[in-house]
PDB file of N, CA and C in Angstrom:
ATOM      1  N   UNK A   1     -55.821  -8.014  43.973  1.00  0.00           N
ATOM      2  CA  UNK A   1     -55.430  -8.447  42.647  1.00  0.00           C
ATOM      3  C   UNK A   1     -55.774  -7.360  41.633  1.00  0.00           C
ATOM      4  N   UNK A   2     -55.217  -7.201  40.645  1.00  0.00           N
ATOM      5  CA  UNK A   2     -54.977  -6.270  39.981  1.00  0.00           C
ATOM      6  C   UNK A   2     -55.526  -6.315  38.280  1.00  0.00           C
ATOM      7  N   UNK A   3     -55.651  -5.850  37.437  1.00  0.00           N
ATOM      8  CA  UNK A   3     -56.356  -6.540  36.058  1.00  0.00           C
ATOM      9  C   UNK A   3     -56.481  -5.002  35.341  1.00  0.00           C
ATOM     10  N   UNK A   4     -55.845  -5.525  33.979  1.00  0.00           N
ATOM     11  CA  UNK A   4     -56.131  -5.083  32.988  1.00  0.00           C
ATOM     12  C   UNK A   4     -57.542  -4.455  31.983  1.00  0.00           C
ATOM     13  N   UNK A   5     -57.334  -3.621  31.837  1.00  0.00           N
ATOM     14  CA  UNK A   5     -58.893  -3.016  31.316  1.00  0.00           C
ATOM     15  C   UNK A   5     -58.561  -2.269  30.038  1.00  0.00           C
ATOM     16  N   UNK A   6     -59.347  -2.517  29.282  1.00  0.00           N
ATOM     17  CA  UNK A   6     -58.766  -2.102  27.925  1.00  0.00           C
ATOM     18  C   UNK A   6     -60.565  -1.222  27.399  1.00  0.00           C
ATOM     19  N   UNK A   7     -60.170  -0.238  27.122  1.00  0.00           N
ATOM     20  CA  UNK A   7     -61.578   0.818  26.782  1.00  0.00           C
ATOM     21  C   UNK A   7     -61.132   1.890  25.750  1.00  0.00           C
ATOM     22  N   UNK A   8     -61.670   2.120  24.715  1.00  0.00           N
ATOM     23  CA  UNK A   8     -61.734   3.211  23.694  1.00  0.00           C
ATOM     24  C   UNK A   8     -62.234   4.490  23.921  1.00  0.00           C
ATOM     25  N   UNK A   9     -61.257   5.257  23.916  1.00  0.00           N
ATOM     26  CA  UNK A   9     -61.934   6.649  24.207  1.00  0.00           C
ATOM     27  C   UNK A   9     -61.151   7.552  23.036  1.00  0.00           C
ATOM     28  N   UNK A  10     -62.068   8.993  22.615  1.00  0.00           N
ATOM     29  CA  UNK A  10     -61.261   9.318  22.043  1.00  0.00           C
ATOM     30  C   UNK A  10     -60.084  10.277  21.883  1.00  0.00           C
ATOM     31  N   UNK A  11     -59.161  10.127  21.498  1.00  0.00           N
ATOM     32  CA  UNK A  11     -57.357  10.183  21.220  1.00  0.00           C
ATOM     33  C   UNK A  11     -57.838  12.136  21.727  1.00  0.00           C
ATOM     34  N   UNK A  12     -58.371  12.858  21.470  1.00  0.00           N
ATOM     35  CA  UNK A  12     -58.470  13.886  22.196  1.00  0.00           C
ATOM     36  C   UNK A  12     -58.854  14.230  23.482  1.00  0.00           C
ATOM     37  N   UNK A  13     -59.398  13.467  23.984  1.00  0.00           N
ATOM     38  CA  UNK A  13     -59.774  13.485  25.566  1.00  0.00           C
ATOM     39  C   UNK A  13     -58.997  12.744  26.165  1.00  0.00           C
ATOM     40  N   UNK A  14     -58.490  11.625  25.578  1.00  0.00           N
ATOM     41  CA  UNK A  14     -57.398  10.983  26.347  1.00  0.00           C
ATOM     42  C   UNK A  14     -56.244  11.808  26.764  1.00  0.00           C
ATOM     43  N   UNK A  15     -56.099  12.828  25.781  1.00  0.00           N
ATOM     44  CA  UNK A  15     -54.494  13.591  25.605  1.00  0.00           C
ATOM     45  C   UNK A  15     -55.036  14.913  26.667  1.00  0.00           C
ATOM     46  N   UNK A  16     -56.207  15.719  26.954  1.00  0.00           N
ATOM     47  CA  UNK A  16     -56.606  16.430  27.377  1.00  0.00           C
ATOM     48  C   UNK A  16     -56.644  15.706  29.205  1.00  0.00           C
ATOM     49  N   UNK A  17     -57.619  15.135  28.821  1.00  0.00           N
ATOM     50  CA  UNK A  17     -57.330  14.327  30.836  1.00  0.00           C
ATOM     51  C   UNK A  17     -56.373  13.820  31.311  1.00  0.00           C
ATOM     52  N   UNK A  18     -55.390  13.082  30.273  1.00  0.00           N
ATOM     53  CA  UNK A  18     -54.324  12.733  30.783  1.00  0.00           C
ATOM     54  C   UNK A  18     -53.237  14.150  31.331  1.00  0.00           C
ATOM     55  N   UNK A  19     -53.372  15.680  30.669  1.00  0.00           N
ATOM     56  CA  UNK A  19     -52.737  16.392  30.934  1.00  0.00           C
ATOM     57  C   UNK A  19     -53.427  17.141  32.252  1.00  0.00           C
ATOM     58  N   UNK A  20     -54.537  17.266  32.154  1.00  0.00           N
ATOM     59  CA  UNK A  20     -55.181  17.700  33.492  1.00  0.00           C
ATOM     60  C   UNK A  20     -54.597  16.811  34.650  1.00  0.00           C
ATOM     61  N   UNK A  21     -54.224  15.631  34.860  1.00  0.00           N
ATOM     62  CA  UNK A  21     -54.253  14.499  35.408  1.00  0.00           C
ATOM     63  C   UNK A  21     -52.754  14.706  36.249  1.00  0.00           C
ATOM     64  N   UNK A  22     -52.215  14.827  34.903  1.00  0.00           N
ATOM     65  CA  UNK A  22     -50.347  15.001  35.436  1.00  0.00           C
ATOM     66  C   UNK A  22     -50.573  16.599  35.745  1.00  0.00           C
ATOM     67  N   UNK A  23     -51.074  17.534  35.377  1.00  0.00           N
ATOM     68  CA  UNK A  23     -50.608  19.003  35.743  1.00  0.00           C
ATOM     69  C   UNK A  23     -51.106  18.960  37.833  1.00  0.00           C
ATOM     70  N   UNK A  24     -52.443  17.848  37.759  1.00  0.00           N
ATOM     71  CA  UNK A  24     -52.630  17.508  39.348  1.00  0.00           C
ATOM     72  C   UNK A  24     -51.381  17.050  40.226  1.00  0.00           C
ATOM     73  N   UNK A  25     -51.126  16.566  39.707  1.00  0.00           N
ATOM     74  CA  UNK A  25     -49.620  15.367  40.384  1.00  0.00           C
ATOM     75  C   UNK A  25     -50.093  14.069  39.857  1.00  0.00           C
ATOM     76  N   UNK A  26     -51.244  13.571  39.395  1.00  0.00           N
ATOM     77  CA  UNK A  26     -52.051  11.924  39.047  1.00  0.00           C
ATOM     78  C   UNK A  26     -51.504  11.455  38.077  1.00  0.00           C
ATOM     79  N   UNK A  27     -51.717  10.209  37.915  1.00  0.00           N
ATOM     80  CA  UNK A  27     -51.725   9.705  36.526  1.00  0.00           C
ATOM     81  C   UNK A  27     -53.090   9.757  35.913  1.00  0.00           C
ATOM     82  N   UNK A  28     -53.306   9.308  35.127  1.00  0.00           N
ATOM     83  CA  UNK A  28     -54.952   8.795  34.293  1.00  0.00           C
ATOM     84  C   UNK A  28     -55.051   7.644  34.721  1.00  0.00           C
ATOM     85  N   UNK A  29     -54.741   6.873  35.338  1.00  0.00           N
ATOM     86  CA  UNK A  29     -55.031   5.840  35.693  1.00  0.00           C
ATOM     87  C   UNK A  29     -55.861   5.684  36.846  1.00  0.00           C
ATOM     88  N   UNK A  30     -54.798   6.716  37.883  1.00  0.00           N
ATOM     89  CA  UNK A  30     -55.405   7.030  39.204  1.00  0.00           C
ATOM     90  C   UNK A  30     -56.983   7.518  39.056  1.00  0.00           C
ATOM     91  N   UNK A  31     -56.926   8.523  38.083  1.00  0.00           N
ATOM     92  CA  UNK A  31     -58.024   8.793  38.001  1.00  0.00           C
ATOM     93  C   UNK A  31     -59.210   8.242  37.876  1.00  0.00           C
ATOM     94  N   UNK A  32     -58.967   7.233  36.588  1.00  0.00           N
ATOM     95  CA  UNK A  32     -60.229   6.145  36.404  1.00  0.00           C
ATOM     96  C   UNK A  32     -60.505   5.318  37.445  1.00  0.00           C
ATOM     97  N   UNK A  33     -59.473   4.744  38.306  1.00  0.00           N
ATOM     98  CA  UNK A  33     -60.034   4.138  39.126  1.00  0.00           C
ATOM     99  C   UNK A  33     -60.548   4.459  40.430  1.00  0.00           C
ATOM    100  N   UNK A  34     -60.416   5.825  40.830  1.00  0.00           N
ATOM    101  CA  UNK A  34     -61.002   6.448  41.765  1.00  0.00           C
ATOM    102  C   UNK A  34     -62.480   6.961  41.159  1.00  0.00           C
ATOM    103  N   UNK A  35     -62.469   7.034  39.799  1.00  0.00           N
ATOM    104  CA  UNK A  35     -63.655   7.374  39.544  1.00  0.00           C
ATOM    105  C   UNK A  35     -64.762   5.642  39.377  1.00  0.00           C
ATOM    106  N   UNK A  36     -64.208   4.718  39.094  1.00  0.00           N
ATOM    107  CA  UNK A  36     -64.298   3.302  39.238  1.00  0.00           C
ATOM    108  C   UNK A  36     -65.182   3.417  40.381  1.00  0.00           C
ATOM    109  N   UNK A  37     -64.462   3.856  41.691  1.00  0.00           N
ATOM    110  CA  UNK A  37     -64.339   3.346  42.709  1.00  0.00           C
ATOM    111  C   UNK A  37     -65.498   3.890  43.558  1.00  0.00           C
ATOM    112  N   UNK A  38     -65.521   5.463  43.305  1.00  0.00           N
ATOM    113  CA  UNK A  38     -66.972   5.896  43.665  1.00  0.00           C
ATOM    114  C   UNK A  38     -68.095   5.601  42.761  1.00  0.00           C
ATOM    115  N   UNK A  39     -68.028   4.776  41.530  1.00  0.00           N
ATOM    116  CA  UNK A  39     -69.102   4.371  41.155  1.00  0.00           C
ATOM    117  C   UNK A  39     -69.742   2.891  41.986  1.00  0.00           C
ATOM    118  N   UNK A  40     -68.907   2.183  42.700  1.00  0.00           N
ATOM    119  CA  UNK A  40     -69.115   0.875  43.173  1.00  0.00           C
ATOM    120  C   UNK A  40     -69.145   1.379  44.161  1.00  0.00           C
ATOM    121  N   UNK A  41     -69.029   2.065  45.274  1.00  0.00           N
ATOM    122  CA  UNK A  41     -69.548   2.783  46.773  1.00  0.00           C
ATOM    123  C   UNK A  41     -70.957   3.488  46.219  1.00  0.00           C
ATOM    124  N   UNK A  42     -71.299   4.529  45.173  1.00  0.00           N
ATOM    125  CA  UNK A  42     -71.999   5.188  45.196  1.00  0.00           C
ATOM    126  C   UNK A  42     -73.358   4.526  44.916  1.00  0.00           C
ATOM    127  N   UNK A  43     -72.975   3.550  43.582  1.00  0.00           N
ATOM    128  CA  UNK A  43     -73.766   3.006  42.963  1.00  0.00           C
ATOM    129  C   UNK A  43     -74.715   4.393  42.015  1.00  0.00           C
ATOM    130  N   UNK A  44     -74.152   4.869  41.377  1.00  0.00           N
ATOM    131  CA  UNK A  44     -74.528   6.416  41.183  1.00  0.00           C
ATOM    132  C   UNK A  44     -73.268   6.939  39.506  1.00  0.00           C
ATOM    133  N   UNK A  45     -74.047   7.460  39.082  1.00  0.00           N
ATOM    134  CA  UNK A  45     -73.311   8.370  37.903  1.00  0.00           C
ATOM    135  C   UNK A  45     -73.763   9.442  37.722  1.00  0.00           C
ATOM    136  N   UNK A  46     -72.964  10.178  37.475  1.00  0.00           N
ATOM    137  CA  UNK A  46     -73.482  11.515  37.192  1.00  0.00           C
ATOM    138  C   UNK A  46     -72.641  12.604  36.222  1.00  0.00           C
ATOM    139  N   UNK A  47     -73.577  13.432  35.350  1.00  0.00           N
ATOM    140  CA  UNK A  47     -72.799  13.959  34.503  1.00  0.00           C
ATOM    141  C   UNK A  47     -73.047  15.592  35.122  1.00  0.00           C
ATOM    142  N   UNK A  48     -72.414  16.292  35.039  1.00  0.00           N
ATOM    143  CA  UNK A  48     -72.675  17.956  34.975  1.00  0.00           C
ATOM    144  C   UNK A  48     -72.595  18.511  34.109  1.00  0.00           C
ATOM    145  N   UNK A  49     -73.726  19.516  33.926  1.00  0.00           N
ATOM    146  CA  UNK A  49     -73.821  20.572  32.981  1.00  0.00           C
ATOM    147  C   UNK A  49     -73.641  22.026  32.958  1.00  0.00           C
ATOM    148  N   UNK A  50     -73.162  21.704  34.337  1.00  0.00           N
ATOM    149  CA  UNK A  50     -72.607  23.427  34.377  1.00  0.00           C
ATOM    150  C   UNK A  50     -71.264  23.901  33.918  1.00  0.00           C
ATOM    151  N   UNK A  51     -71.872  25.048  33.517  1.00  0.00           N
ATOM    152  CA  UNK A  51     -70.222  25.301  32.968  1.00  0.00           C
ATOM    153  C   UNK A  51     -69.584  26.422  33.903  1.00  0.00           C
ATOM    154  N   UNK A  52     -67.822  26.197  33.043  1.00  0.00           N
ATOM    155  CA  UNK A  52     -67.094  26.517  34.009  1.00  0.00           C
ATOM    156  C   UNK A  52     -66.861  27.641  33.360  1.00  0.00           C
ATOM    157  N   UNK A  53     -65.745  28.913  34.232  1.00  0.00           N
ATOM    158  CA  UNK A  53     -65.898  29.683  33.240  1.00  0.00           C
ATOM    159  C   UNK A  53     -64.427  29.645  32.522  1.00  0.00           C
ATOM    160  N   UNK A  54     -64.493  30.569  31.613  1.00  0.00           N
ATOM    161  CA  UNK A  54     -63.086  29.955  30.374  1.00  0.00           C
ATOM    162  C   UNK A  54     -62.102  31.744  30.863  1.00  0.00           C
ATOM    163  N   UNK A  55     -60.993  31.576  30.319  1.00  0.00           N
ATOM    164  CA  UNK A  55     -60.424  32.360  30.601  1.00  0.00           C
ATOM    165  C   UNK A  55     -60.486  33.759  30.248  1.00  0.00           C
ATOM    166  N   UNK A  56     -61.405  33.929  28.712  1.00  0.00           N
ATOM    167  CA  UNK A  56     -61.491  35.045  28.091  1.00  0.00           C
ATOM    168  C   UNK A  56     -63.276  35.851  28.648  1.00  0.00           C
ATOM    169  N   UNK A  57     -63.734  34.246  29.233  1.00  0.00           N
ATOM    170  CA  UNK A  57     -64.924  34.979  30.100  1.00  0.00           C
ATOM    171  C   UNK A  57     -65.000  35.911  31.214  1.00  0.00           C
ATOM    172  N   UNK A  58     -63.914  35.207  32.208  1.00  0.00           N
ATOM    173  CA  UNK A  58     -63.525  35.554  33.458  1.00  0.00           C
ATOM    174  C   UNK A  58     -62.604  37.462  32.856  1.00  0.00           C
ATOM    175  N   UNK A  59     -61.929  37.580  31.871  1.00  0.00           N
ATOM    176  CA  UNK A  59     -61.377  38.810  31.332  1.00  0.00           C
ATOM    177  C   UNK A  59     -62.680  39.631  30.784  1.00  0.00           C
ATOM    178  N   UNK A  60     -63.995  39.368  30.390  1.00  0.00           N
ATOM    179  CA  UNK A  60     -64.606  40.232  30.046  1.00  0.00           C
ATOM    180  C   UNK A  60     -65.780  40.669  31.187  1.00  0.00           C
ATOM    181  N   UNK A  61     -65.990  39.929  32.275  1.00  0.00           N
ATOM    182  CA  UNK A  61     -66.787  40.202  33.084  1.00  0.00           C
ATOM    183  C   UNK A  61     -65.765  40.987  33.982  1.00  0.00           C
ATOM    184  N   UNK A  62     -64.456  40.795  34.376  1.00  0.00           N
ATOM    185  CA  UNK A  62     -63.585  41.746  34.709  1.00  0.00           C
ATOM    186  C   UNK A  62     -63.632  43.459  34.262  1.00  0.00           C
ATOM    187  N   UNK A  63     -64.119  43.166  32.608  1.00  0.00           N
ATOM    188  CA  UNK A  63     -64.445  44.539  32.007  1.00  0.00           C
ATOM    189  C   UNK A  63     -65.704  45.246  32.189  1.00  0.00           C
ATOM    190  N   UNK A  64     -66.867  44.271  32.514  1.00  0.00           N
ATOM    191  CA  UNK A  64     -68.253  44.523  32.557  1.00  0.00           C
ATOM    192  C   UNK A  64     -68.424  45.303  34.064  1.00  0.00           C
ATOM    193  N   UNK A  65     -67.215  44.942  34.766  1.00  0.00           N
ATOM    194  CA  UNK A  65     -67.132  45.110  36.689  1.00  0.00           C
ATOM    195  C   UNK A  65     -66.749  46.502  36.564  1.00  0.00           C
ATOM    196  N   UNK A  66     -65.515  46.850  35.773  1.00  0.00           N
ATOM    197  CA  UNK A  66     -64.790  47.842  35.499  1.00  0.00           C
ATOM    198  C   UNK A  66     -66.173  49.099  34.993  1.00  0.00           C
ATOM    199  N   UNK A  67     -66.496  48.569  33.677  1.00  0.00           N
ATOM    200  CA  UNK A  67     -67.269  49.601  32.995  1.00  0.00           C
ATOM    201  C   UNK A  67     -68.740  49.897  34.377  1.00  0.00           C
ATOM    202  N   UNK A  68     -69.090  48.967  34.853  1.00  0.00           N
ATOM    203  CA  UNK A  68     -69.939  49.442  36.154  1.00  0.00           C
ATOM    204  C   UNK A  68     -69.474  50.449  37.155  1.00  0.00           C
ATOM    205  N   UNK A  69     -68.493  50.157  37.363  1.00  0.00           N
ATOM    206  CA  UNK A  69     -68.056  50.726  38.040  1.00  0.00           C
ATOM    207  C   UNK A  69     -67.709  52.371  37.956  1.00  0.00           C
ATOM    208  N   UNK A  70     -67.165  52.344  36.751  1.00  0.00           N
ATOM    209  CA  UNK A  70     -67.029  53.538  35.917  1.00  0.00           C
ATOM    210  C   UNK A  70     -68.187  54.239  35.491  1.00  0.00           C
ATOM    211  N   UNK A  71     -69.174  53.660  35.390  1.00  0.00           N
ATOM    212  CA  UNK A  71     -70.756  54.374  35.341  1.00  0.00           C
ATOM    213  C   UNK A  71     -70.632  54.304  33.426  1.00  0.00           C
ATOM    214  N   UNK A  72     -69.876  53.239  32.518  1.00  0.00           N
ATOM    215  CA  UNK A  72     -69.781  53.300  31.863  1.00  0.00           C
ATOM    216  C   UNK A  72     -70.520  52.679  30.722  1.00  0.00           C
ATOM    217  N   UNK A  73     -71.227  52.491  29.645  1.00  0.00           N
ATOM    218  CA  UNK A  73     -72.225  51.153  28.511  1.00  0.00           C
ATOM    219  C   UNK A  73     -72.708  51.033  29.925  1.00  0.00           C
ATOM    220  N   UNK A  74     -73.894  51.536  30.632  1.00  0.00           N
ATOM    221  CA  UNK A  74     -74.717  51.102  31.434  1.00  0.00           C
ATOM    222  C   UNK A  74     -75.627  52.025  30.623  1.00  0.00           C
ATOM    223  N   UNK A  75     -77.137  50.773  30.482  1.00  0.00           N
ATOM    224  CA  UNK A  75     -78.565  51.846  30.053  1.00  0.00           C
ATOM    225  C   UNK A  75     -79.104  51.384  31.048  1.00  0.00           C
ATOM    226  N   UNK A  76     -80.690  51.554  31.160  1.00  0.00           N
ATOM    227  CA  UNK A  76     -81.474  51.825  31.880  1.00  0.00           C
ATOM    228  C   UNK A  76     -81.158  52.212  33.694  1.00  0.00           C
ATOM    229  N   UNK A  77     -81.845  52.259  34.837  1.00  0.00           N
ATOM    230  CA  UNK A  77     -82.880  50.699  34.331  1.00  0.00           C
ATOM    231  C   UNK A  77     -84.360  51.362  33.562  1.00  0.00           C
ATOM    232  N   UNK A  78     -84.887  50.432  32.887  1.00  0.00           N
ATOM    233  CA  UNK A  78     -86.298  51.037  32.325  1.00  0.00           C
ATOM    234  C   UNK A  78     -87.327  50.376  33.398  1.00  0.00           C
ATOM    235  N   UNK A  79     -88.440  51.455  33.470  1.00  0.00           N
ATOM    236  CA  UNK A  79     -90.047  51.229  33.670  1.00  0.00           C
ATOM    237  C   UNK A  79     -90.649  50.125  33.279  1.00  0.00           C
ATOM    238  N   UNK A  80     -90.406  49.502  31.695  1.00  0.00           N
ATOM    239  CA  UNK A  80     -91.252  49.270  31.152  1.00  0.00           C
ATOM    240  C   UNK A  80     -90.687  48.361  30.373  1.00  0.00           C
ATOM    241  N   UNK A  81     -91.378  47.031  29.753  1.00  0.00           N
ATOM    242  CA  UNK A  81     -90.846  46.278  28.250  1.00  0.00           C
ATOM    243  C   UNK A  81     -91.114  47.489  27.363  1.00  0.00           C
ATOM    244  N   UNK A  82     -92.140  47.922  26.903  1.00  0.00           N
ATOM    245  CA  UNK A  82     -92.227  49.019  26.083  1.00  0.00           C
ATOM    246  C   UNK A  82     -90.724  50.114  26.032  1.00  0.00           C
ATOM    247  N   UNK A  83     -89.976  50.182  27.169  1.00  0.00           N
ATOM    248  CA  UNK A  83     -89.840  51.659  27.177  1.00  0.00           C
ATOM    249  C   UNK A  83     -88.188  51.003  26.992  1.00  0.00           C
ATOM    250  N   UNK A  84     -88.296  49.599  27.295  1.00  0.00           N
ATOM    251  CA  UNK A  84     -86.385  49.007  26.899  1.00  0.00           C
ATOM    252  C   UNK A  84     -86.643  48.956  25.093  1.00  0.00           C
ATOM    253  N   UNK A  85     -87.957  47.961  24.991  1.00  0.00           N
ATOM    254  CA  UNK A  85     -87.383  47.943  23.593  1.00  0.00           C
ATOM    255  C   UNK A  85     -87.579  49.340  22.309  1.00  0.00           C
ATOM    256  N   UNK A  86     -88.221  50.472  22.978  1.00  0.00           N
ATOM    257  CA  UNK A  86     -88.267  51.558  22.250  1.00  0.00           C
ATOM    258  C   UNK A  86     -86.398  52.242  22.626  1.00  0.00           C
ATOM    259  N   UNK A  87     -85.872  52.060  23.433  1.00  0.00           N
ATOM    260  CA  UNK A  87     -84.584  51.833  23.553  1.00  0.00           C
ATOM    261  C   UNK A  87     -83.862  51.139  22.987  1.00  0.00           C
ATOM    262  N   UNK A  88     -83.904  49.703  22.589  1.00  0.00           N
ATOM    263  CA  UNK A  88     -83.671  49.096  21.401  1.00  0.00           C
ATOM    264  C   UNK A  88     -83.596  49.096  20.215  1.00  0.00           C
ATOM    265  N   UNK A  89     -84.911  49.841  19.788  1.00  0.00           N
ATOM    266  CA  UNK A  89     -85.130  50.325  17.982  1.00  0.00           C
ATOM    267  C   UNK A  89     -84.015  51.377  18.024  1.00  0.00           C
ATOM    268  N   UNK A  90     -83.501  52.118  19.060  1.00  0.00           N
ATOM    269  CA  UNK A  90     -82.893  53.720  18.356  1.00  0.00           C
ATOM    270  C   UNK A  90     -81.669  52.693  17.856  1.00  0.00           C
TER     271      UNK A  90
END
C-alpha cells in the first residue's frame, strides 16, 4: 500500500536534487524512498562532511601538478620553522 507524504524542504534543494536525480535516470521520489528505506533496515542516519571536490578545484590542483612538475612556485623544503618563516617575511 502506498501513501502520501507531504514535507517542506527548501524550493532550492528541491530544484537542485531533483536535477541530480533526473540527470541519474531517478525521480526524487525514488530517491526519498530508498533513502526512507535504508533508514528502516539501518535504523541509522548519517550526515557527511567531507567535501567533494568542485570543478575549479580539480583545475587548480591540475595546475599545482603541472607547476611541480615543471620545478615551478616550488620553495623549500626548509630545515626549520625559523628558516620557512624568515622565508615568509622576505
Amino acid at each position: 500500500m502506498k501513501t502520501t507524504m507531504h514535507i517542506k524542504v527548501d524550493k532550492d534543494i528541491k530544484e537542485k536534487s531533483a536535477k541530480i536525480a533526473h540527470r541519474l535516470g531517478l525521480s526524487l521520489s525514488t530517491i526519498i524512498n530508498a533513502s526512507l528505506r535504508n533508514f528502516v533496515k539501518t535504523e541509522t542516519f548519517s550526515v557527511s562532511t567531507a567535501e567533494q571536490m568542485t570543478p575549479y578545484m580539480e583545475s587548480w590542483l591540475a595546475e599545482v601538478e603541472e607547476d611541480i612538475k615543471a620545478g615551478r612556485n616550488i620553495e623549500g623544503p626548509f630545515e626549520s620553522v625559523d628558516e620557512l618563516m624568515n622565508h615568509l617575511e622576505k
